[in-house]
Protein backbone atom coordinates (compact mmCIF):
# COMPACT_ATOMS: atom_id res chain seq x y z
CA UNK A 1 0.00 0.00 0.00
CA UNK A 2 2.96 2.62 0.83
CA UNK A 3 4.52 1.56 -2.29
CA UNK A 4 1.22 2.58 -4.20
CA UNK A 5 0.86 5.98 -2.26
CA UNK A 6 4.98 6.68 -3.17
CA UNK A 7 4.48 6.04 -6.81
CA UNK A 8 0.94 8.14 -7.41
CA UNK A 9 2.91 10.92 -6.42
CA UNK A 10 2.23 14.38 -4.25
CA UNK A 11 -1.52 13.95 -5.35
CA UNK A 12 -1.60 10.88 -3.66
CA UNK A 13 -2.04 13.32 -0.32
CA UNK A 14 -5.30 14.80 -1.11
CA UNK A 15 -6.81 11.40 -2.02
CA UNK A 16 -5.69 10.31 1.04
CA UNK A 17 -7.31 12.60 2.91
CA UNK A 18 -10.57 12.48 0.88
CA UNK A 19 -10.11 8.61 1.48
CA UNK A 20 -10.14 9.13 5.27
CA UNK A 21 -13.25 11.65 5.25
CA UNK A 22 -15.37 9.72 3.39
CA UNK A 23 -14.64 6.41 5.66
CA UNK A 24 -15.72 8.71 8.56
CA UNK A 25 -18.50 10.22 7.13
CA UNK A 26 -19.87 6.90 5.77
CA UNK A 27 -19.24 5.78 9.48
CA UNK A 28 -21.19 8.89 11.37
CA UNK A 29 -23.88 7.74 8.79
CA UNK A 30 -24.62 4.40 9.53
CA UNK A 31 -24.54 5.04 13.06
CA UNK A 32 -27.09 7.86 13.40
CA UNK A 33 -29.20 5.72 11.27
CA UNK A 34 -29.13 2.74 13.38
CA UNK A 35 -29.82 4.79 16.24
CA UNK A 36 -33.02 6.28 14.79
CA UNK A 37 -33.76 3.00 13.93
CA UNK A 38 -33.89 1.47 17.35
CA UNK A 39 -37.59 2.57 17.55
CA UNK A 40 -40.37 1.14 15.73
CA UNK A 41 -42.07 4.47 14.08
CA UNK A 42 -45.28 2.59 13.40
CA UNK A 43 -45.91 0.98 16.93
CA UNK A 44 -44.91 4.47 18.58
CA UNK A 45 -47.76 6.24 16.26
CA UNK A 46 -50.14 3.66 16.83
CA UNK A 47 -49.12 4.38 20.38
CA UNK A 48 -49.30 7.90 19.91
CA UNK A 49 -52.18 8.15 17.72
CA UNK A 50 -54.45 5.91 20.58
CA UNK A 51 -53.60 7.52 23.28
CA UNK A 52 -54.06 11.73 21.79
CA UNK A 53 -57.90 9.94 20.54
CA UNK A 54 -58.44 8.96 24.50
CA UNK A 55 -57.07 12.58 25.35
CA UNK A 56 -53.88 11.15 27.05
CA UNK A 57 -51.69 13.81 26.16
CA UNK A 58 -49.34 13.01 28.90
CA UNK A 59 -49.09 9.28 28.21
CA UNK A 60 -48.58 10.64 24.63
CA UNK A 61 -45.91 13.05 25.22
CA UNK A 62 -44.18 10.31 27.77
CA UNK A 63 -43.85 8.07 24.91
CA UNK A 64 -42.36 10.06 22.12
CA UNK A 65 -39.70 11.48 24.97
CA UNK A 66 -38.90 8.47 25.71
CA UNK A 67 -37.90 7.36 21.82
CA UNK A 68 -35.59 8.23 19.85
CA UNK A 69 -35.51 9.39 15.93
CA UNK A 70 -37.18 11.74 14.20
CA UNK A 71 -41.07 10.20 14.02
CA UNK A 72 -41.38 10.81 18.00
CA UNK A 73 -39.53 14.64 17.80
CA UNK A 74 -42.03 15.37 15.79
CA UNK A 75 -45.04 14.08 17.10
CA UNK A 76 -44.06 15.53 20.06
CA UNK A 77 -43.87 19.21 18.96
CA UNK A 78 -47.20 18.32 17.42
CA UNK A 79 -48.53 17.07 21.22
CA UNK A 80 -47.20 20.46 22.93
CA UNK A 81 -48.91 22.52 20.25
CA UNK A 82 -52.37 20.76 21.03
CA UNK A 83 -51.96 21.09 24.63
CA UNK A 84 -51.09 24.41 24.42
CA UNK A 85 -54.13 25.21 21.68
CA UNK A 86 -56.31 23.45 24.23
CA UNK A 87 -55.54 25.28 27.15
CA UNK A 88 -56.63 28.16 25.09
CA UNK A 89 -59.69 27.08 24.54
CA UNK A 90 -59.28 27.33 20.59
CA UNK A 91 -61.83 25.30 18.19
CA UNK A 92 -60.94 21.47 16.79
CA UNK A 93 -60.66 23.13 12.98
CA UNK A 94 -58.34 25.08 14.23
CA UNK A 95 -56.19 23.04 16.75
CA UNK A 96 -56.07 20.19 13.64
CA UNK A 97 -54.36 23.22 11.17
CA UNK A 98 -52.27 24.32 14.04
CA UNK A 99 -51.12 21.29 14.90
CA UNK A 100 -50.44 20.09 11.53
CA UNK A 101 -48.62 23.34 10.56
CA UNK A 102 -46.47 23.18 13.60
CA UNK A 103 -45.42 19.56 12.57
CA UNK A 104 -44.98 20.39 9.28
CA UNK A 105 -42.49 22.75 10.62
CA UNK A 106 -40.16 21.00 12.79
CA UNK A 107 -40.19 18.11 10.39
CA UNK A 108 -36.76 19.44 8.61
CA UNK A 109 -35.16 19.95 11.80
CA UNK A 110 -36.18 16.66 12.73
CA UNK A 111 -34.64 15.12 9.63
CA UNK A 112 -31.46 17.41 10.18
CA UNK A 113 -29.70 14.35 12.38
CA UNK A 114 -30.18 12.35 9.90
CA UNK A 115 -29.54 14.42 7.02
CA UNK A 116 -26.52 16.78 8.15
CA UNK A 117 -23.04 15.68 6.27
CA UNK A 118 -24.80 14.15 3.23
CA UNK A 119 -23.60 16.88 1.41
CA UNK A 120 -19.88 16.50 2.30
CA UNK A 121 -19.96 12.76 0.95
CA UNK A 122 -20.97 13.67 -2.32
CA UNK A 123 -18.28 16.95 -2.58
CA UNK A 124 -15.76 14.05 -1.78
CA UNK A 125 -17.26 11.81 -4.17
CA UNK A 126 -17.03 14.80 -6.84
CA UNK A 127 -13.94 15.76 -6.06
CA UNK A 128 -11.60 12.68 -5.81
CA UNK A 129 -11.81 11.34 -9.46
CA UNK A 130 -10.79 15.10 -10.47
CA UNK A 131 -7.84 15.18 -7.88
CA UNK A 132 -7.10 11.75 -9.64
CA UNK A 133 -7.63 12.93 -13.04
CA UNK A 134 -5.06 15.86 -12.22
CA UNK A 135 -3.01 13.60 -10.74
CA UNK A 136 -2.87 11.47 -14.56
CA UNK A 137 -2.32 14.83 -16.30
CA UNK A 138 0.77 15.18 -14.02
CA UNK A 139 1.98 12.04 -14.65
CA UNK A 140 1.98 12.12 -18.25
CA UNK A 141 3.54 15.42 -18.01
CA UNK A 142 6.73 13.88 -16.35
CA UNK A 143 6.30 11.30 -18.58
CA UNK A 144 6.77 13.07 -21.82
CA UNK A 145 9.06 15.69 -19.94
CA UNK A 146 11.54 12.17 -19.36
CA UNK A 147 11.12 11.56 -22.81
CA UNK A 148 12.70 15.02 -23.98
CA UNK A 149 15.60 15.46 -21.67
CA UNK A 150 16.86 12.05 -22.01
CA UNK A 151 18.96 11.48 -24.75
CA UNK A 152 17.02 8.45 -25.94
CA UNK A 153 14.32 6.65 -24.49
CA UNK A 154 14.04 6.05 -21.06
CA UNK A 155 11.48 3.12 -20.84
CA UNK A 156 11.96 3.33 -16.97
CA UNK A 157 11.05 7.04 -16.50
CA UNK A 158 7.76 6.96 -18.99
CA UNK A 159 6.87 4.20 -17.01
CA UNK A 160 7.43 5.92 -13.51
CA UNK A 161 4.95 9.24 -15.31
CA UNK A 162 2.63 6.54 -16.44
CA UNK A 163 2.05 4.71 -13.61
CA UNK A 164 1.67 7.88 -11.52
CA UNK A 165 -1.06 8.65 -13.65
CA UNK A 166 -2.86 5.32 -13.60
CA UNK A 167 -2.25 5.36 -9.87
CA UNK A 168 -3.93 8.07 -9.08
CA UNK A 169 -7.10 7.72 -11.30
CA UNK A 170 -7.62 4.40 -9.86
CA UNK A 171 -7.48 6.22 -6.39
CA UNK A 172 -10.02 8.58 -7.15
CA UNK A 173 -12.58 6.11 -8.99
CA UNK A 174 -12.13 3.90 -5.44
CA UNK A 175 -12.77 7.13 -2.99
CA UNK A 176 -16.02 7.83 -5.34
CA UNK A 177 -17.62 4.42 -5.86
CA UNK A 178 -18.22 3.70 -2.70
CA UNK A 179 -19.33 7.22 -1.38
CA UNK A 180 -21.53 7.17 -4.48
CA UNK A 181 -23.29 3.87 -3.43
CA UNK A 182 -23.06 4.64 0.67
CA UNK A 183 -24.85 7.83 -0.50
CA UNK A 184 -28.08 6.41 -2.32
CA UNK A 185 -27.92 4.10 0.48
CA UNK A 186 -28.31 6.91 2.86
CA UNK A 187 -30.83 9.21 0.81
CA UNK A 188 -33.29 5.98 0.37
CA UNK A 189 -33.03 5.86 4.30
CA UNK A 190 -34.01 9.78 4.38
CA UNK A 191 -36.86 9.32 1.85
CA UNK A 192 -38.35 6.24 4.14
CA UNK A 193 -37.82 8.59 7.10
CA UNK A 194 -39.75 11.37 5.35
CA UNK A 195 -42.70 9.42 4.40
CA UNK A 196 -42.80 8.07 7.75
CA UNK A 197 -42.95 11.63 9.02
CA UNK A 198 -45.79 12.62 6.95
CA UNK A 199 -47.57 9.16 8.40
CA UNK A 200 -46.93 10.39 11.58
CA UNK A 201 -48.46 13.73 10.96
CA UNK A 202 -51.64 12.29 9.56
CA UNK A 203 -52.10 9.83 12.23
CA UNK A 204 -51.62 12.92 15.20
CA UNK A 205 -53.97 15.25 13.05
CA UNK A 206 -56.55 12.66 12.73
CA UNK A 207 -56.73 11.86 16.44
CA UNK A 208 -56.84 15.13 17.50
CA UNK A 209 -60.37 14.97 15.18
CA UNK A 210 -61.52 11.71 16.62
């Protein structure tokens, strides 16, 4: 492996670096998801949803504080915002839009746990194949600069230029596969937490109306 990194060259560094970002970003991931998923977000809104319909709002509240991920945040802002409405004395038509709306709300902050650093694994993904790109243009630069200054050809220096170039492409294609795939991955996982979200804000909405 040192061997490889000596013969790609200086631009061996920045891939190296990308290399060791995306590993830890793929890693922060995969935890956060498995944390979120430690909770069942259908048996907490059934739980939820039965016990805002009974007018439980403290059993309610109990149960999303007591889970993790972003279904129960949310229901839970939803919860405060109908005791609060209700204390008030406000009307069902309007509790059920202010309760929605507030949901609606905090929904992207809920999702930010989950959906903070995305961003950074596809700027590495972007990035490395260009940083190994460069690093082929620079090796075929000293390749054809070995070529005019020796006095005849130098079979070993081309091929030193050369494989610095292939070196470093191949780098760059194996920093951006996998952050490609571990980033569809991911984004499926956000789109399944979304829809579960808007479940979640149905299901409070229509038990406030039961």
């Amino acid at each position: 492996m040192m061997g490889y990194l000596m013969d790609g060259g200086w631009m061996m560094l920045p891939l190296l670096l990308c290399s060791i970002a995306m590993v830890a970003v793929i890693i922060d991931r995969a935890r956060a998801f498995r944390a979120a998923s430690r909770v069942d977000p259908v048996s907490l809104r059934e739980r939820v949803c039965a016990a805002v319909a009974s007018g439980d709002l403290a059993g309610a509240a109990e149960a999303c504080s007591s889970s993790e991920g972003p279904a129960a945040a949310v229901m839970l802002c939803g919860i405060e915002r109908l005791r609060h409405m209700k204390e008030k004395g406000k009307g069902e038509s309007e509790i059920e839009l202010g309760v929605s709306k507030s949901m609606e709300d905090y929904a992207p902050k809920a999702m930010n746990g989950l959906e903070k650093r995305m961003g950074a694994m596809v700027l590495i993904a972007s990035i490395s194949p260009l940083i190994g790109m460069c690093g082929t243009v620079t090796g075929m630069i000293n390749s054809f600069s070995a070529m005019a200054e020796a006095a005849g050809l130098d079979p070993g220096a081309v091929a030193g230029g050369i494989s610095e170039a292939l070196i470093t492409t191949a780098a760059g294609l194996i920093i951006a596969i996998p952050g490609v795939v571990a980033y569809n991955f991911f984004q499926k996982k956000v789109e399944e937490w979304n829809m579960e979200l808007e479940a979640s804000i149905a299901g409070i909405v229509a038990a406030v109306g039961a």
